[in-house]
N, C-alpha and C. Protein backbone atom coordinates (compact mmCIF):
# COMPACT_ATOMS: atom_id res chain seq x y z
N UNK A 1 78.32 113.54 92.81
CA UNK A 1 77.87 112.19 93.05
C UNK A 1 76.73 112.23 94.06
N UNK A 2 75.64 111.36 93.55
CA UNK A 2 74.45 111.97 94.56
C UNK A 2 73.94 110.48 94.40
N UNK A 3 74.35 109.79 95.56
CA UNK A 3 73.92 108.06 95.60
C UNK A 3 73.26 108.60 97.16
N UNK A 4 73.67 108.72 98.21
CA UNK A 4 73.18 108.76 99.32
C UNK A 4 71.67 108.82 99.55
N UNK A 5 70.54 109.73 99.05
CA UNK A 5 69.64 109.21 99.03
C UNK A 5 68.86 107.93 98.34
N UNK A 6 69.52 107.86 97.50
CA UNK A 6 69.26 106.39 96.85
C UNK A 6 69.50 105.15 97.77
N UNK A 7 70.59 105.15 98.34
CA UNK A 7 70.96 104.33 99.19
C UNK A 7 69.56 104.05 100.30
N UNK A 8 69.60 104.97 101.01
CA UNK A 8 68.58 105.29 102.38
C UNK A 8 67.32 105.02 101.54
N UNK A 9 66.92 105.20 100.13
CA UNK A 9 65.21 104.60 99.70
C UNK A 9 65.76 103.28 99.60
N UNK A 10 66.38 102.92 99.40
CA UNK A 10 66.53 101.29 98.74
C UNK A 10 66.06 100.18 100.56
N UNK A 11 67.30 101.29 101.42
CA UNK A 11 66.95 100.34 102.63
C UNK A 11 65.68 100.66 103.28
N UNK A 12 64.79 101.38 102.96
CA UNK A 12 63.72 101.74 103.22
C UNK A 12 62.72 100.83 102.64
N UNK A 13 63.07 100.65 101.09
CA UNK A 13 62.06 99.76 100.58
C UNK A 13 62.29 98.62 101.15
N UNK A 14 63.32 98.14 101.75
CA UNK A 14 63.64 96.63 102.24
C UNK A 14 63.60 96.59 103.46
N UNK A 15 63.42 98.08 104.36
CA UNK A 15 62.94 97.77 105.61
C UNK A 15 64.41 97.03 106.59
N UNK A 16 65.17 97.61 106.00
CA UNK A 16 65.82 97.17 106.69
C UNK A 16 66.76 98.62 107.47
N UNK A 17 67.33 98.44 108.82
CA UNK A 17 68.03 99.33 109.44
C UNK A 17 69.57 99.64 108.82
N UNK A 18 70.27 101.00 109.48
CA UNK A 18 71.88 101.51 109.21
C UNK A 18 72.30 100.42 109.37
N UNK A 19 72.12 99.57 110.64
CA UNK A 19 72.92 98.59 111.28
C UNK A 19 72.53 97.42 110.41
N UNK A 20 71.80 96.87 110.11
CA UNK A 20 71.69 95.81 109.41
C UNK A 20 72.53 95.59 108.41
N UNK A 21 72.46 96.83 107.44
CA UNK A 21 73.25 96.96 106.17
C UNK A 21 74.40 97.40 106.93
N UNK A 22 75.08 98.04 107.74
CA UNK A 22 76.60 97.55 108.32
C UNK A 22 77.27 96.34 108.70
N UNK A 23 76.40 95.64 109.49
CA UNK A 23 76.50 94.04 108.88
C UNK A 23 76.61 93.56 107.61
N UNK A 24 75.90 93.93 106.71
CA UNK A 24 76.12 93.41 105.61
C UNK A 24 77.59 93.65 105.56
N UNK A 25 77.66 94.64 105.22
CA UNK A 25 78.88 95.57 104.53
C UNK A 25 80.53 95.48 105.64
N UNK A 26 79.91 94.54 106.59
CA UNK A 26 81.00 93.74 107.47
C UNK A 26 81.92 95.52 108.49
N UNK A 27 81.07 96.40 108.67
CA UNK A 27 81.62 98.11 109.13
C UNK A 27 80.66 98.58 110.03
N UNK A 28 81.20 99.18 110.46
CA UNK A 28 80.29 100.34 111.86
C UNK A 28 78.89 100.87 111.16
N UNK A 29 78.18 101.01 112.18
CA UNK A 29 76.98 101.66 111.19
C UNK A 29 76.94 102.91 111.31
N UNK A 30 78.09 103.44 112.13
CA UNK A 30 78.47 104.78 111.94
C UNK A 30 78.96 105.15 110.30
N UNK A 31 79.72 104.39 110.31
CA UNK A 31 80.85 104.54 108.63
C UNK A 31 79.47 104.46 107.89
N UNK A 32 78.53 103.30 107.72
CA UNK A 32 77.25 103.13 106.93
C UNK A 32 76.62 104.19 106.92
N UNK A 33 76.34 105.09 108.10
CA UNK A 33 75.83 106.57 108.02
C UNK A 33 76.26 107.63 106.97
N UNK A 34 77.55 107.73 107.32
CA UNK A 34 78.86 108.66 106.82
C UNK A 34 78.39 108.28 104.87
N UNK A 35 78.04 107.20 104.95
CA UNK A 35 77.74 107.45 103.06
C UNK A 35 76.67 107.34 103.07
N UNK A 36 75.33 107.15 103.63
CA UNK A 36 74.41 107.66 103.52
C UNK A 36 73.95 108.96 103.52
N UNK A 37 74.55 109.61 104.01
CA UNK A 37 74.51 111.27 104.44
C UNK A 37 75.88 111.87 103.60
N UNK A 38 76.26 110.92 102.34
CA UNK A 38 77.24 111.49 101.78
C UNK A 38 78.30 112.53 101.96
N UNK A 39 78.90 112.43 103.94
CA UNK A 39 80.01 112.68 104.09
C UNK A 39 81.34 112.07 103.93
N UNK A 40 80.60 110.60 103.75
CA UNK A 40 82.15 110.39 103.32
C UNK A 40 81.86 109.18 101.92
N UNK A 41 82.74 108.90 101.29
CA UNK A 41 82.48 108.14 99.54
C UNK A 41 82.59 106.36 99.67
N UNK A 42 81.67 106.03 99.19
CA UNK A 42 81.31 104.33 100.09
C UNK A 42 82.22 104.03 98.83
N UNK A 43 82.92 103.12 99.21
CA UNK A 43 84.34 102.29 98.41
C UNK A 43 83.85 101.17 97.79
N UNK A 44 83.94 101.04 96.39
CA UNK A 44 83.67 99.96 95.49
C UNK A 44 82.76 98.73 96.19
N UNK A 45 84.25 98.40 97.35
CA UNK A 45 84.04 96.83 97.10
C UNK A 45 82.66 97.06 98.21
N UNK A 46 81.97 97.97 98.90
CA UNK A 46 81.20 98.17 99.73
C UNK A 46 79.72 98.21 98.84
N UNK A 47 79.80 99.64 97.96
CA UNK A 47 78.98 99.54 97.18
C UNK A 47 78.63 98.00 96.00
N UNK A 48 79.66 97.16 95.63
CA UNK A 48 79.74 96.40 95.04
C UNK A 48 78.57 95.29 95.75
N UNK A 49 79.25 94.83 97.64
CA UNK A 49 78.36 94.06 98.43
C UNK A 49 76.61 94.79 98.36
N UNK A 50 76.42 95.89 98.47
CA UNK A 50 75.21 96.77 98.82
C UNK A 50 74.86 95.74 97.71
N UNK A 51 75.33 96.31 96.35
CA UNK A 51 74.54 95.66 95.25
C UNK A 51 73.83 94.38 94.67
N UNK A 52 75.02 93.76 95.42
CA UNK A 52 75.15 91.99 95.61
C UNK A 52 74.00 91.73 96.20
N UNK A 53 73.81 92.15 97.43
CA UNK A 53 73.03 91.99 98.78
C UNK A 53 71.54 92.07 98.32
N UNK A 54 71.04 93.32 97.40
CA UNK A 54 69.80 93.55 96.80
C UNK A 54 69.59 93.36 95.75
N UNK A 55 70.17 92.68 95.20
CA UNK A 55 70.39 92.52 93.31
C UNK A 55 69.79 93.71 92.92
N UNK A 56 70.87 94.53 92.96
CA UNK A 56 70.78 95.80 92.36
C UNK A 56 72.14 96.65 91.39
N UNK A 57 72.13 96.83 90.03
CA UNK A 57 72.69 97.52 89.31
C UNK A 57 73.10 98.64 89.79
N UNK A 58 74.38 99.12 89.88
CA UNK A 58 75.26 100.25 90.12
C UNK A 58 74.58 101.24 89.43
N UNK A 59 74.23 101.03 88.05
CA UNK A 59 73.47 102.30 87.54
C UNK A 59 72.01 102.39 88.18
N UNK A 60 71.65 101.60 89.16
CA UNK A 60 70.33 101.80 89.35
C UNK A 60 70.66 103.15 90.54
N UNK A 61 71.66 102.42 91.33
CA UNK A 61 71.94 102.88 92.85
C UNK A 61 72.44 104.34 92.54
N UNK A 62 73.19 104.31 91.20
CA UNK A 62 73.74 105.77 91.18
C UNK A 62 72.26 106.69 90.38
N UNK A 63 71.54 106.69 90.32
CA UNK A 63 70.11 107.55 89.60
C UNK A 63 69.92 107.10 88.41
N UNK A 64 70.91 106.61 87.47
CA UNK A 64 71.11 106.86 86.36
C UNK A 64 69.72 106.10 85.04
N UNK A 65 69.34 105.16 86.00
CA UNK A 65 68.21 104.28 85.30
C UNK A 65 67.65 103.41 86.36
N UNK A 66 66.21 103.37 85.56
CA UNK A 66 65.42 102.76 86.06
C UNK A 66 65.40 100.98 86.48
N UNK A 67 66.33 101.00 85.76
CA UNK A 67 66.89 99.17 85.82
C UNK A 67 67.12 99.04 86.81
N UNK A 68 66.56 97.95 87.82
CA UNK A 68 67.27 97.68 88.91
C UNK A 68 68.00 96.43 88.76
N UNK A 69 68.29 95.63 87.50
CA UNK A 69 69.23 94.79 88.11
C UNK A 69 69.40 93.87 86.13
N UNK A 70 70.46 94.09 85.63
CA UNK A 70 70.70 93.23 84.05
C UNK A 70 70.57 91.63 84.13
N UNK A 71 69.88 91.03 83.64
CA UNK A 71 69.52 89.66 83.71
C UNK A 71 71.10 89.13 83.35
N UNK A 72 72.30 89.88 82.90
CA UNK A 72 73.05 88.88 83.09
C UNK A 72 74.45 89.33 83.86
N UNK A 73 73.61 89.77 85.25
CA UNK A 73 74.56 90.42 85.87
C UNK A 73 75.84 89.40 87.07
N UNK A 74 76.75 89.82 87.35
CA UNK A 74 77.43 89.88 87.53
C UNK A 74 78.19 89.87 88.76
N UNK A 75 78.28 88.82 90.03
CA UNK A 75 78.30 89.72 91.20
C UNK A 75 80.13 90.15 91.56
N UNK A 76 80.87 89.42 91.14
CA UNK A 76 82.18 89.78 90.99
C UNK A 76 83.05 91.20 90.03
N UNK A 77 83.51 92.11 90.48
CA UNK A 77 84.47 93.28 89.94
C UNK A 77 85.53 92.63 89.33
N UNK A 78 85.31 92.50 88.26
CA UNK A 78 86.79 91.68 87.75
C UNK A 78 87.65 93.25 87.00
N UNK A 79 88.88 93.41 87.92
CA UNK A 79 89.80 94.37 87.55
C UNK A 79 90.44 94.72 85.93
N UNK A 80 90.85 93.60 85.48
CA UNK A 80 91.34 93.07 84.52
C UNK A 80 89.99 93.94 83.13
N UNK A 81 89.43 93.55 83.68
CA UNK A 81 87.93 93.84 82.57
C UNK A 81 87.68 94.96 82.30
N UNK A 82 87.64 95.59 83.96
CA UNK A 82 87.51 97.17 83.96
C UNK A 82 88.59 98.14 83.24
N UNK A 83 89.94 97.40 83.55
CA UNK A 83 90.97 98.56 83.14
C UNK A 83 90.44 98.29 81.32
N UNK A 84 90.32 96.74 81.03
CA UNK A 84 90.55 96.92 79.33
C UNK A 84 89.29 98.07 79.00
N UNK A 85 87.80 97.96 79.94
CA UNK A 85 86.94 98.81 79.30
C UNK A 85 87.40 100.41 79.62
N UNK A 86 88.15 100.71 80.42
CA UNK A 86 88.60 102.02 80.67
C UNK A 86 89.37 102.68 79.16
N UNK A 87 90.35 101.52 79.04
CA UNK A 87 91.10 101.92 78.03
C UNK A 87 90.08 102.04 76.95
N UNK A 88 89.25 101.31 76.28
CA UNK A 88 88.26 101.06 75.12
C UNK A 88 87.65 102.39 75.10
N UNK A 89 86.99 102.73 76.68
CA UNK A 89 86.37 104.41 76.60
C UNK A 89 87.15 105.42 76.25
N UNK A 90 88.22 105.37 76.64
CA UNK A 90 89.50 106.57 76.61
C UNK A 90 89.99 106.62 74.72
N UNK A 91 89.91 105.40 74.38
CA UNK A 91 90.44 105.57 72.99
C UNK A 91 88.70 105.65 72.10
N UNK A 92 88.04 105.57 72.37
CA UNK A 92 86.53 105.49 72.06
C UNK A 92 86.79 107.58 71.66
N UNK A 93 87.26 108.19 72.93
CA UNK A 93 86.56 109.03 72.95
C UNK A 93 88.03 110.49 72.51
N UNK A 94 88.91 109.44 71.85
CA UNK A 94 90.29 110.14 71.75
C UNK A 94 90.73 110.68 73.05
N UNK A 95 91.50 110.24 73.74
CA UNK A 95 91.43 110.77 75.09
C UNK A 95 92.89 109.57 75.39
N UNK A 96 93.88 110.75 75.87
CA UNK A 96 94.86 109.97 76.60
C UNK A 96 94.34 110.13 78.14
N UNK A 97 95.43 109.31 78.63
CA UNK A 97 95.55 109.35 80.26
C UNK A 97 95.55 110.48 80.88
N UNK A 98 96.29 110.80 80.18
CA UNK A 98 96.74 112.95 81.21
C UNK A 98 95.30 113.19 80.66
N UNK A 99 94.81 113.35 79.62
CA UNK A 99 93.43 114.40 79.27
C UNK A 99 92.00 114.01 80.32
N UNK A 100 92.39 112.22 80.37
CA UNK A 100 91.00 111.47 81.02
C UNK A 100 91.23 112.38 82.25
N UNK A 101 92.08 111.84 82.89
CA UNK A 101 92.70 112.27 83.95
C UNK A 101 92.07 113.92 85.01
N UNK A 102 92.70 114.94 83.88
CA UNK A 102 92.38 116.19 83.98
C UNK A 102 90.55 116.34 83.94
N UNK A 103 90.07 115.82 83.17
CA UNK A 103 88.52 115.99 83.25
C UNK A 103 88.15 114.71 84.37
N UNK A 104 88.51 113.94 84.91
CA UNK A 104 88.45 113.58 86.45
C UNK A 104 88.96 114.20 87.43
N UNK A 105 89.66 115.22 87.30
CA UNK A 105 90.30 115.38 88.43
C UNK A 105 91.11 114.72 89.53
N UNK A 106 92.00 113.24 88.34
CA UNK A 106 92.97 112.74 89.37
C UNK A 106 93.75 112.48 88.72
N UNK A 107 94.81 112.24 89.31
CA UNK A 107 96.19 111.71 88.69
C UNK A 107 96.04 110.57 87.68
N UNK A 108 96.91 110.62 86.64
CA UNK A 108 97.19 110.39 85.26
C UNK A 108 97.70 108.74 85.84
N UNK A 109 98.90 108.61 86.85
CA UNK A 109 98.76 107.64 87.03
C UNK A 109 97.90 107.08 87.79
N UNK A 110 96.73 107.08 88.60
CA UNK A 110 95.75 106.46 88.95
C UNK A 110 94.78 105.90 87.31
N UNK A 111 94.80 106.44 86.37
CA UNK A 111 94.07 105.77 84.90
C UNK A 111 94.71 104.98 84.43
N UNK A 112 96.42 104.90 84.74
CA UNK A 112 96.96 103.77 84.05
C UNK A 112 96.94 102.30 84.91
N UNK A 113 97.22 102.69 86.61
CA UNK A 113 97.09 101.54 87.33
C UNK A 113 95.46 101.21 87.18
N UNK A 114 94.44 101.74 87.01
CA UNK A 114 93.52 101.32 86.72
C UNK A 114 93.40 100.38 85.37
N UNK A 115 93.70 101.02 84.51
CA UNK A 115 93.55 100.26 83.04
C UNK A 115 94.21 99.03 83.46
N UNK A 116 95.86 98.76 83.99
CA UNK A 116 96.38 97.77 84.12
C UNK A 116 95.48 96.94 84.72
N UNK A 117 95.01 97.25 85.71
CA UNK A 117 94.19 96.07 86.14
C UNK A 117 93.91 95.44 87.96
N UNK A 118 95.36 97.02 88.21
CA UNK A 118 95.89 96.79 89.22
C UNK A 118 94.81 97.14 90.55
N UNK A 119 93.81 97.69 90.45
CA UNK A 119 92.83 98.33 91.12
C UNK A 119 91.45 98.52 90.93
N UNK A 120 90.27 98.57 91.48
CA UNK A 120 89.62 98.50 91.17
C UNK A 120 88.93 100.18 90.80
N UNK A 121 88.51 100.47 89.66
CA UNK A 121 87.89 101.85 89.69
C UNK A 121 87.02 102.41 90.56
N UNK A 122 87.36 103.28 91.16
CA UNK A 122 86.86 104.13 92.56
C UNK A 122 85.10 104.65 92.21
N UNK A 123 84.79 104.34 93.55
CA UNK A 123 83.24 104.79 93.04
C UNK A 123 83.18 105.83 92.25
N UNK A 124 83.85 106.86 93.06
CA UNK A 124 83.59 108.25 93.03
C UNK A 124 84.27 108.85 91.07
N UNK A 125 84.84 108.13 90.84
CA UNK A 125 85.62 107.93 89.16
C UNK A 125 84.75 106.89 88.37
N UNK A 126 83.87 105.79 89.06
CA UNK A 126 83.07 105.43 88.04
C UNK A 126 81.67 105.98 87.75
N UNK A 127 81.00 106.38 88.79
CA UNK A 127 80.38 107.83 88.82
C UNK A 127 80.92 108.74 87.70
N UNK A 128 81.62 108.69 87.80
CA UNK A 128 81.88 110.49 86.98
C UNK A 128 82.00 109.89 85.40
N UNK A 129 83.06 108.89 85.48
CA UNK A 129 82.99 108.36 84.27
C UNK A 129 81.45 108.40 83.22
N UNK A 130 80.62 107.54 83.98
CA UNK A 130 79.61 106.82 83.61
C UNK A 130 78.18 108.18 82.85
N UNK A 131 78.48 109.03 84.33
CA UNK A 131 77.50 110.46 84.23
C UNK A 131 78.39 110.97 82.92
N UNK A 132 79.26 111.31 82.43
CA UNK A 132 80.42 112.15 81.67
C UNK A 132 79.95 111.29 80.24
N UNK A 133 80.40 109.87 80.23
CA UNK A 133 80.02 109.54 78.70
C UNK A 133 78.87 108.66 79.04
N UNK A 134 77.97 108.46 79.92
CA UNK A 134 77.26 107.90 79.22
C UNK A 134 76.91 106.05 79.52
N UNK A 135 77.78 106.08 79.67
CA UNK A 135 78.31 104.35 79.70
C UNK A 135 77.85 104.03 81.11
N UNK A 136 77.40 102.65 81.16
CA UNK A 136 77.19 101.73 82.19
C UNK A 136 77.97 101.81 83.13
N UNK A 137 77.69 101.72 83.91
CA UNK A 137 78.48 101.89 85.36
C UNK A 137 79.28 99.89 85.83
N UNK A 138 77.89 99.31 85.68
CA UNK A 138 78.40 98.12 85.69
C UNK A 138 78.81 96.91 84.45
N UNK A 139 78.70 98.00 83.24
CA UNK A 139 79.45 97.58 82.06
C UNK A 139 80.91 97.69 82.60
N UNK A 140 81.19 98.48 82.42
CA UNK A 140 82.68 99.73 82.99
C UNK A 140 83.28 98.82 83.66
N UNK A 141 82.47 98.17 85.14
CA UNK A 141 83.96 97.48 85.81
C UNK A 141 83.55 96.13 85.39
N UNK A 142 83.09 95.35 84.50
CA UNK A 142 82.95 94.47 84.27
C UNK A 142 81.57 93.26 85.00
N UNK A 143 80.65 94.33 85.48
CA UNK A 143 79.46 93.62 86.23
C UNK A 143 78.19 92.89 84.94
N UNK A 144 78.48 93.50 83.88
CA UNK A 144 77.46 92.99 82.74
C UNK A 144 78.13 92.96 81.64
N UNK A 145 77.94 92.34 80.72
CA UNK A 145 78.19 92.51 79.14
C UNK A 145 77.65 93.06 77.66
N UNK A 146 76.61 93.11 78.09
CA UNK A 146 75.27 93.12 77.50
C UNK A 146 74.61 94.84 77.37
N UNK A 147 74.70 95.57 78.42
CA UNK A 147 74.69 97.03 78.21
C UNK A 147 75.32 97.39 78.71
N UNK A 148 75.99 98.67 77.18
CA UNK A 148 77.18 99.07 77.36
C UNK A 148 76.29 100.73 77.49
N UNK A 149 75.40 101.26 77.08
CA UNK A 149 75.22 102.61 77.20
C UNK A 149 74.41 102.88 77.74
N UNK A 150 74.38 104.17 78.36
CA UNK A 150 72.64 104.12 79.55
C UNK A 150 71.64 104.30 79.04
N UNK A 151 70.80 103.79 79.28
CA UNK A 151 69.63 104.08 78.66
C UNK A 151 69.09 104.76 80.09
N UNK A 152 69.11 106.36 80.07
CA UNK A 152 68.87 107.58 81.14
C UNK A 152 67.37 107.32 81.63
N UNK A 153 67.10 107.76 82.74
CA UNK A 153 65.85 107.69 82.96
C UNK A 153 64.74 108.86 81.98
N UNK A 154 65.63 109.99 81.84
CA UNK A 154 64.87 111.08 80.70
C UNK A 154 65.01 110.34 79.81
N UNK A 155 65.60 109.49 79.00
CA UNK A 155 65.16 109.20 77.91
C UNK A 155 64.15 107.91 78.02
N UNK A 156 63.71 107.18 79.12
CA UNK A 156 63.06 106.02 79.39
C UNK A 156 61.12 106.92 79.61
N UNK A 157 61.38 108.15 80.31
CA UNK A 157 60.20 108.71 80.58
C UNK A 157 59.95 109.52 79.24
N UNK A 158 60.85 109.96 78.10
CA UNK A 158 60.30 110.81 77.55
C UNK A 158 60.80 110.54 75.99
């Protein structure tokens, strides 16, 4: 997962300071550091505000495309949405829970309390998801409707 410099150009283009965007993000601008310098993994609902804050697409923030923001985006994580699109990918791609699971590297039940609805999908799992098949990052937890597959920046330049 390689958002951290993305992060630090974005507040650069906006000129704005660590501390400012720790305000935003209602946290220390120490902790705001800690995922800028990708020691430690900025949590949904954090990255979710970042996004809010700059009208900016999750797939923008994670590299994945040049889009910075779907005209019919979304500023609420609706859980419910995410688990049904989790499940839709998982059977999309023949893939139970234990298999998703194992090619994430987390527990089998963390994909089902996800699908249920009960949680919100972890950056660091919608990342992987998204890089792995392909799919929208803010399709996935329910931030757009409208694009469901990435359109990559290699395939936008070439």
């Amino acid at each position: 997962m390689n958002y951290g410099m993305k992060l630090k150009d974005i507040r650069d283009l906006y000129e704005v300071t660590q501390e400012e965007i720790a305000n935003i993000l209602n946290i220390a601008r120490s902790t705001y550091n800690q995922y800028e310098q990708q020691y430690d993994i900025i949590p949904i609902k954090h990255l979710n505000k970042f996004a809010n804050h700059f009208q900016l697409s999750f797939d923008y923030i994670f590299d994945f495309t040049n889009i910075k923001c779907y005209q019919d985006e979304i500023a609420k994580i609706d859980t419910k949405i995410s688990g049904q699109r989790l499940k839709e990918l998982r059977k999309e791609f023949n893939l139970t829970q234990t298999k998703l699971a194992k090619k994430l590297n987390i527990a089998a039940s963390i994909i089902s309390e996800y699908e249920h609805g009960n949680y919100p999908i972890s950056s660091a799992t919608l990342y992987s998801l998204s890089n792995t098949y392909k799919i929208s990052s803010d399709y996935l937890i329910g931030k757009t409707n409208k694009i469901k597959y990435l359109e990559t920046k290699k395939e936008l330049v070439g």
